[in-house]
Protein backbone atom coordinates (compact mmCIF):
# COMPACT_ATOMS: atom_id res chain seq x y z
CA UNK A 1 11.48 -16.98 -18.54
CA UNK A 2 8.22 -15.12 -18.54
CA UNK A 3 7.81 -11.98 -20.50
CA UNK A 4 6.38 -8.84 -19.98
CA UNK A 5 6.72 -5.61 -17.99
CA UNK A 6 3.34 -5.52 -15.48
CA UNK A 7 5.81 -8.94 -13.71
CA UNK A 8 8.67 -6.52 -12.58
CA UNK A 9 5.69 -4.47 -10.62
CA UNK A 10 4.01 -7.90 -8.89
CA UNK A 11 7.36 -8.63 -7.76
CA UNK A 12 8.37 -5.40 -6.28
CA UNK A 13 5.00 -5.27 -4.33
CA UNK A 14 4.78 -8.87 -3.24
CA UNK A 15 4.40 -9.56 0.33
CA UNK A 16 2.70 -11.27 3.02
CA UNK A 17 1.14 -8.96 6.48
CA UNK A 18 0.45 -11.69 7.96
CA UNK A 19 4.40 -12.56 8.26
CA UNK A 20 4.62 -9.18 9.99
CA UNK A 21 4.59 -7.17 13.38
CA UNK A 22 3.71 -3.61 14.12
CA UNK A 23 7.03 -1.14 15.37
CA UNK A 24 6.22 1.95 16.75
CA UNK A 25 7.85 4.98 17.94
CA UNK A 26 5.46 7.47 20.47
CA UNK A 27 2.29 5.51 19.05
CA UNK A 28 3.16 5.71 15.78
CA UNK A 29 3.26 2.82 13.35
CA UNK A 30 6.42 3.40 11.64
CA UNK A 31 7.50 0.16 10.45
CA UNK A 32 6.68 -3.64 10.18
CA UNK A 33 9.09 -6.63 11.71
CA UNK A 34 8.72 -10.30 11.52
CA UNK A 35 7.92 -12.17 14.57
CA UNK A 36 11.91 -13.60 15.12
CA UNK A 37 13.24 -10.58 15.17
CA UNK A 38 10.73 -8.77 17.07
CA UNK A 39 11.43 -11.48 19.70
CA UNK A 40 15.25 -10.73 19.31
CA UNK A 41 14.34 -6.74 20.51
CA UNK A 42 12.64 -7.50 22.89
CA UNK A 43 15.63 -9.35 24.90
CA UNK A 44 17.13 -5.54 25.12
CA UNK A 45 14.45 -4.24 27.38
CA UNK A 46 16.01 -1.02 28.24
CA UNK A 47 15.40 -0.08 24.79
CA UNK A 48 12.52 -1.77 23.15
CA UNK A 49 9.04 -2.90 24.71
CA UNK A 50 6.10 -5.77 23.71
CA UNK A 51 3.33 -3.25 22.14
CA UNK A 52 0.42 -5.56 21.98
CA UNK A 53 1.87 -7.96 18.80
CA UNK A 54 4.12 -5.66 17.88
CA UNK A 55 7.45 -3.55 19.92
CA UNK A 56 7.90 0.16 20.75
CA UNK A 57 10.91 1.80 22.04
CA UNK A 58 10.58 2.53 26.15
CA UNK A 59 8.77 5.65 26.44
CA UNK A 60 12.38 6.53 28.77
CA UNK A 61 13.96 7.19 25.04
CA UNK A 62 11.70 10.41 24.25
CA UNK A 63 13.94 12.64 22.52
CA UNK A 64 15.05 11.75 18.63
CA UNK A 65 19.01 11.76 20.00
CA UNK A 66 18.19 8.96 22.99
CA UNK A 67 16.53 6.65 20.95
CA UNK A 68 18.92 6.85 17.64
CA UNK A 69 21.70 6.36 20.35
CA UNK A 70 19.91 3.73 21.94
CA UNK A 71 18.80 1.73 19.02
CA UNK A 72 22.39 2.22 17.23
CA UNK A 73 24.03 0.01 20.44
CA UNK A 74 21.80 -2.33 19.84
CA UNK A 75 22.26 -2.52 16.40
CA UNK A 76 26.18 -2.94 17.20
CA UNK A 77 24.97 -6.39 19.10
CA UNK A 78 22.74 -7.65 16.43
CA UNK A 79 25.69 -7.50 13.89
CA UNK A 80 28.14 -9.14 16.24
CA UNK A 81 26.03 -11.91 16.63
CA UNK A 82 24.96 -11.80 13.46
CA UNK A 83 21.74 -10.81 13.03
CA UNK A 84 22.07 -8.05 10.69
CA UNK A 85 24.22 -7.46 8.35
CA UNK A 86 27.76 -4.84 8.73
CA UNK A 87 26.57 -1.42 9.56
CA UNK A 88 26.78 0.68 6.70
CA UNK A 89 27.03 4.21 8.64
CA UNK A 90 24.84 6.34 6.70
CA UNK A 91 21.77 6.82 8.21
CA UNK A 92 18.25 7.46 7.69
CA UNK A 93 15.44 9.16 8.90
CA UNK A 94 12.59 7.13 10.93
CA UNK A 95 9.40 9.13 9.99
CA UNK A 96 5.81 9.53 10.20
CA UNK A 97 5.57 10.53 6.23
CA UNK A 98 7.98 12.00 4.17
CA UNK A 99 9.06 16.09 4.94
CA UNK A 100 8.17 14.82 8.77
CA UNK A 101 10.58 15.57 11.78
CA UNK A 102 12.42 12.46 12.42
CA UNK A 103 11.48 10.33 15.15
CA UNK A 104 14.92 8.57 15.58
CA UNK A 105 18.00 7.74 13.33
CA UNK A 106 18.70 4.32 11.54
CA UNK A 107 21.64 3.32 10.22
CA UNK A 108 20.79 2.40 6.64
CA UNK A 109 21.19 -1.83 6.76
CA UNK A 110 19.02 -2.27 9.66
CA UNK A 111 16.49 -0.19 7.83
CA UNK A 112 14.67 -3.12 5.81
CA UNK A 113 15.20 -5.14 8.99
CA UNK A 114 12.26 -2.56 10.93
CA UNK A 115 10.03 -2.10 7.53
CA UNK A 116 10.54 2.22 7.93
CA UNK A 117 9.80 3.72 4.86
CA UNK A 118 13.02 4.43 2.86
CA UNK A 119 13.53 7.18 0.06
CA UNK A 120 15.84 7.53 -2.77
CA UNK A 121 16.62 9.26 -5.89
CA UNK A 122 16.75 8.37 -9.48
CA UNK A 123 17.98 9.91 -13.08
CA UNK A 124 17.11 8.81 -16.04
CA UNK A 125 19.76 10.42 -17.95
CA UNK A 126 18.59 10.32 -21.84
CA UNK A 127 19.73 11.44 -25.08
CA UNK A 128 17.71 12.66 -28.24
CA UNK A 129 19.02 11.81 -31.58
CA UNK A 130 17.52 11.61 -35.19
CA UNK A 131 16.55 8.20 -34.65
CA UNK A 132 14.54 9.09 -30.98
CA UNK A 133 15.52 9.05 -27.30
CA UNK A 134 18.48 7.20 -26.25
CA UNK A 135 18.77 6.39 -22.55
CA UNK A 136 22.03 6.01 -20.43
CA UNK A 137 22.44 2.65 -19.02
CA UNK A 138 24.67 1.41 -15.90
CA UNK A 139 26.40 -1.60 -15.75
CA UNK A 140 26.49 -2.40 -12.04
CA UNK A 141 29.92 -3.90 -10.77
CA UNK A 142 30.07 -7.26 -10.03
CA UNK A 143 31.57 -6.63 -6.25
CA UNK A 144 27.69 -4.65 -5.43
CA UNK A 145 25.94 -6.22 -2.21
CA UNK A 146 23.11 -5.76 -4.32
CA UNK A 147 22.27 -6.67 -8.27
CA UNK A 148 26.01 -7.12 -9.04
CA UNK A 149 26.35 -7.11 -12.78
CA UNK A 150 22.81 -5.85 -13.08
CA UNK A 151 21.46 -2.84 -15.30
CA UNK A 152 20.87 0.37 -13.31
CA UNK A 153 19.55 4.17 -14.04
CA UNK A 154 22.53 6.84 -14.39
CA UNK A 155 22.63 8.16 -10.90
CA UNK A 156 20.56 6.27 -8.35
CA UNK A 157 21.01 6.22 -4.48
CA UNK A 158 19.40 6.66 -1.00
CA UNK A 159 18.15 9.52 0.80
CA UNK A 160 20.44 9.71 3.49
CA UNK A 161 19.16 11.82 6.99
CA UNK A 162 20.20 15.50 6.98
CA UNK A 163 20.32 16.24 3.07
CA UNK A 164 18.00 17.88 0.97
CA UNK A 165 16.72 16.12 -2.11
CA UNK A 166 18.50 19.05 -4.19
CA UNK A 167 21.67 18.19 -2.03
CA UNK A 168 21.54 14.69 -2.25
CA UNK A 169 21.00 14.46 -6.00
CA UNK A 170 24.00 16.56 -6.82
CA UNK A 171 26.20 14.43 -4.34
CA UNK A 172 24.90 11.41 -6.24
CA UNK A 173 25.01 12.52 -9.60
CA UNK A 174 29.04 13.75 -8.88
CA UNK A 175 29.56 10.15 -7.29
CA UNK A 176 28.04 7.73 -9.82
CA UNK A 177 28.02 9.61 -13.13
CA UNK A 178 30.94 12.41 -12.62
CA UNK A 179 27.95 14.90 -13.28
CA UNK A 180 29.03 18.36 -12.98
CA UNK A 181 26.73 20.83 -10.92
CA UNK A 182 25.11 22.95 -13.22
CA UNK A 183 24.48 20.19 -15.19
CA UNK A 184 22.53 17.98 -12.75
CA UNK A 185 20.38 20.89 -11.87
CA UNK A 186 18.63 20.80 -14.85
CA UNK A 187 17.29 17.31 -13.98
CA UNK A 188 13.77 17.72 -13.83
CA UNK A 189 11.00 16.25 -11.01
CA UNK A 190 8.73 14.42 -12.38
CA UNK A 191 6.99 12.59 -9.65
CA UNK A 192 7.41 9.23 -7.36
CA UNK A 193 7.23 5.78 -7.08
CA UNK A 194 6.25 3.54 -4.63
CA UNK A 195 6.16 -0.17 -3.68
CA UNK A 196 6.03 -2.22 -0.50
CA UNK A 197 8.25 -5.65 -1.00
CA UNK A 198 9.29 -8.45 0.90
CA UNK A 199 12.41 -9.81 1.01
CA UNK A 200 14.52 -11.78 3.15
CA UNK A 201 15.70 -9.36 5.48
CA UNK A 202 12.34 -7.89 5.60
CA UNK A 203 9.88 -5.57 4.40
CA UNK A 204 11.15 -2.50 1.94
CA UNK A 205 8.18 -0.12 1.70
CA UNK A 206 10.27 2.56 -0.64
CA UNK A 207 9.25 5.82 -1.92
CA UNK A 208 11.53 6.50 -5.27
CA UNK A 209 11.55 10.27 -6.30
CA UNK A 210 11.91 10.67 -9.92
CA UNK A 211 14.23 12.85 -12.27
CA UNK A 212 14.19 13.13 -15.88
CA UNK A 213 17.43 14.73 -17.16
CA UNK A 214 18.50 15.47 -20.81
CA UNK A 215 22.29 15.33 -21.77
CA UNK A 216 23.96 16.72 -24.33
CA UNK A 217 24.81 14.10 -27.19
CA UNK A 218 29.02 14.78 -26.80
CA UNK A 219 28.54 13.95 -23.09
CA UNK A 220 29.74 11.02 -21.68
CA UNK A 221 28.98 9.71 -18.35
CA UNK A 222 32.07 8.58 -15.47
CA UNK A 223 31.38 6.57 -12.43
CA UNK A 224 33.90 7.85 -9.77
CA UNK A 225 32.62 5.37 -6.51
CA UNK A 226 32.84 2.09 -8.37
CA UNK A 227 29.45 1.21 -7.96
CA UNK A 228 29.14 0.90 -12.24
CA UNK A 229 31.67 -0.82 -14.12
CA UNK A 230 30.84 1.31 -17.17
CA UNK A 231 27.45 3.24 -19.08
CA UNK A 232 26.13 2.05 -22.26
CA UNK A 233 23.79 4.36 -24.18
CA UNK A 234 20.70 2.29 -25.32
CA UNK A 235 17.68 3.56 -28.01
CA UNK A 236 14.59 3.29 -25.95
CA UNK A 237 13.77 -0.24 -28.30
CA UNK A 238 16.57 -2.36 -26.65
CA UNK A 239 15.61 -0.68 -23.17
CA UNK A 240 11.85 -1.61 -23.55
CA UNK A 241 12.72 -4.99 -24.96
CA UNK A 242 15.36 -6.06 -22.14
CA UNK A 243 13.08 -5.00 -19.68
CA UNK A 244 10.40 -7.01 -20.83
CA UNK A 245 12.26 -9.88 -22.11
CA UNK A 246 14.84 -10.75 -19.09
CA UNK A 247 15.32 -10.11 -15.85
CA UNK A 248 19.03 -8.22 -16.31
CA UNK A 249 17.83 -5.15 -14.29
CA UNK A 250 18.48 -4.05 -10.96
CA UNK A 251 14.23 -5.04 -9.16
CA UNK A 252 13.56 -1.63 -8.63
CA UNK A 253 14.89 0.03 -11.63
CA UNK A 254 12.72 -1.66 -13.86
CA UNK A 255 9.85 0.11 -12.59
CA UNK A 256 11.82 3.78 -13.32
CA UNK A 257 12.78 2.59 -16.65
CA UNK A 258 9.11 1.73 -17.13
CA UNK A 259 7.59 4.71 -15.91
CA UNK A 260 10.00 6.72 -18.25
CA UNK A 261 8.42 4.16 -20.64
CA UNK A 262 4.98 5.67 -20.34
CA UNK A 263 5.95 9.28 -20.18
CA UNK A 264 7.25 9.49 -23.16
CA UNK A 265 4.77 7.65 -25.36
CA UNK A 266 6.88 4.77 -25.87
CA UNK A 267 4.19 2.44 -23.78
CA UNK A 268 0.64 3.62 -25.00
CA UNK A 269 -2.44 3.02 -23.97
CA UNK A 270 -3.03 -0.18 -26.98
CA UNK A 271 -0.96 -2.22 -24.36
CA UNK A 272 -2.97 -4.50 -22.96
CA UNK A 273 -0.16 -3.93 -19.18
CA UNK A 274 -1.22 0.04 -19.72
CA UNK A 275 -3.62 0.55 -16.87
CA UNK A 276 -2.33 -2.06 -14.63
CA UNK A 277 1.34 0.15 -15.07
CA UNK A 278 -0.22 3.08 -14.30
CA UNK A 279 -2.02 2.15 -11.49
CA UNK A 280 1.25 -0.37 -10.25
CA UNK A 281 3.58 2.45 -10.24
CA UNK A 282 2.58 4.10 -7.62
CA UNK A 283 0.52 1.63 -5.14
């Protein structure tokens, strides 16, 4: 298995363009679909329309309400004849850039399908002891749609529509770590990552905002939504060296865990992956 950290950040931003068609909404590029399923839109005219290579939504739809109700019914087809996967019925904001008005609503499993820009949140939740910082570790449950069984951050998850980062992060710290309120309000911002990967479904340009949070050493984290079978707490030596070593992490949370990495002096600038992290992080 190859070794090394600057790997985790080639995969998350490997992808091919040229597999990929423009989607816009009013003009504006918002997302990127392969040629199939662009093809597959198009045979619901009364919502979508050929925009040179790429589709649009018929300029009939032009308020944010008519097109997410629009594009949701056709969503409903695509998964009955299975095209995309179950609906998952939180949705997400089609934008322009992030703190934008939204152009339409998405319901979150066709997002990756269109190539919109998606936003989350993650904690690292840490611990400092004698010996140096400790960080929390998730054990993903083996029934996840997505890295079963893999490591994960202490409270990660989507930025659903209609929720403010604040709001969001204390809904997902109660949810996956049983993190009181007062408590995850001391987590602290401390900036964003970003990738653009391809995958199966389609493209996943994300846009991962940050939070550092240190816990006291007597507490102990709960998942409550059974996303985590259980949380391990790791001295930053066995985090570094299973992220470099194997590929046991959720894709994405390797780069959080990395960037922690580099924040707090544990990756220095001797490294010979130092500037390419830097620089990877945030593409």
């Amino acid at each position: 298995m190859p070794s090394g950290f600057l790997r985790h950040i080639k995969r998350c931003n490997s992808h091919d363009m040229a597999g990929f068609r423009p989607f816009r909404v009013e003009s504006h590029l918002v997302g990127w679909i392969r040629p199939a399923f662009r093809d597959r839109l198009l045979s619901f005219p009364d919502v979508f329309r050929p925009e040179g290579e790429g589709v649009g939504l018929s300029p009939a739809l032009d308020q944010p309400d008519q097109r997410s109700e629009a594009v949701g019914s056709v969503l409903k087809h695509l998964v009955v004849d299975g095209v995309i996967p179950r609906l998952r019925r939180e949705m997400y904001g089609v934008q322009t850039g992030w703190g934008t008005a939204p152009l339409l609503a998405m319901d979150r499993a066709a997002i990756p399908f269109f190539g919109v820009t998606a936003y989350g949140v993650h904690i690292n939740g840490f611990v400092r002891r004698a010996d140096g910082i400790h960080l929390w570790v998730g054990k993903r449950a083996m029934d996840r749609g997505v890295a079963p069984g893999q490591y994960d951050n202490l409270v990660a998850g989507g930025q659903p529509l209609g929720l403010s980062l604040q709001e969001n992060l204390l809904k997902e710290a109660r949810e996956e770590a049983d993190l009181p309120p007062d408590l995850a309000l001391q987590a602290r911002p401390v900036g964003a990552i970003t990738y653009v990967m391809e995958q199966k479904k389609g493209l996943k340009p994300d846009v991962l905002f940050i939070y550092d949070l240190e816990l006291p050493a007597d507490f102990i984290p709960r998942n409550t939504d059974g996303e985590v079978e259980r949380f391990e707490l790791w001295p930053l030596e066995k985090v570094a060296a299973s992220i470099a070593q194997t590929d046991d992490w959720k894709f994405n949370v390797n780069l959080v865990v990395i960037d922690f990495l580099v924040r707090h002096g544990w990756l220095g600038p001797d490294h010979p992956e130092y500037l390419d992290l830097c620089r990877g992080l945030r593409r």
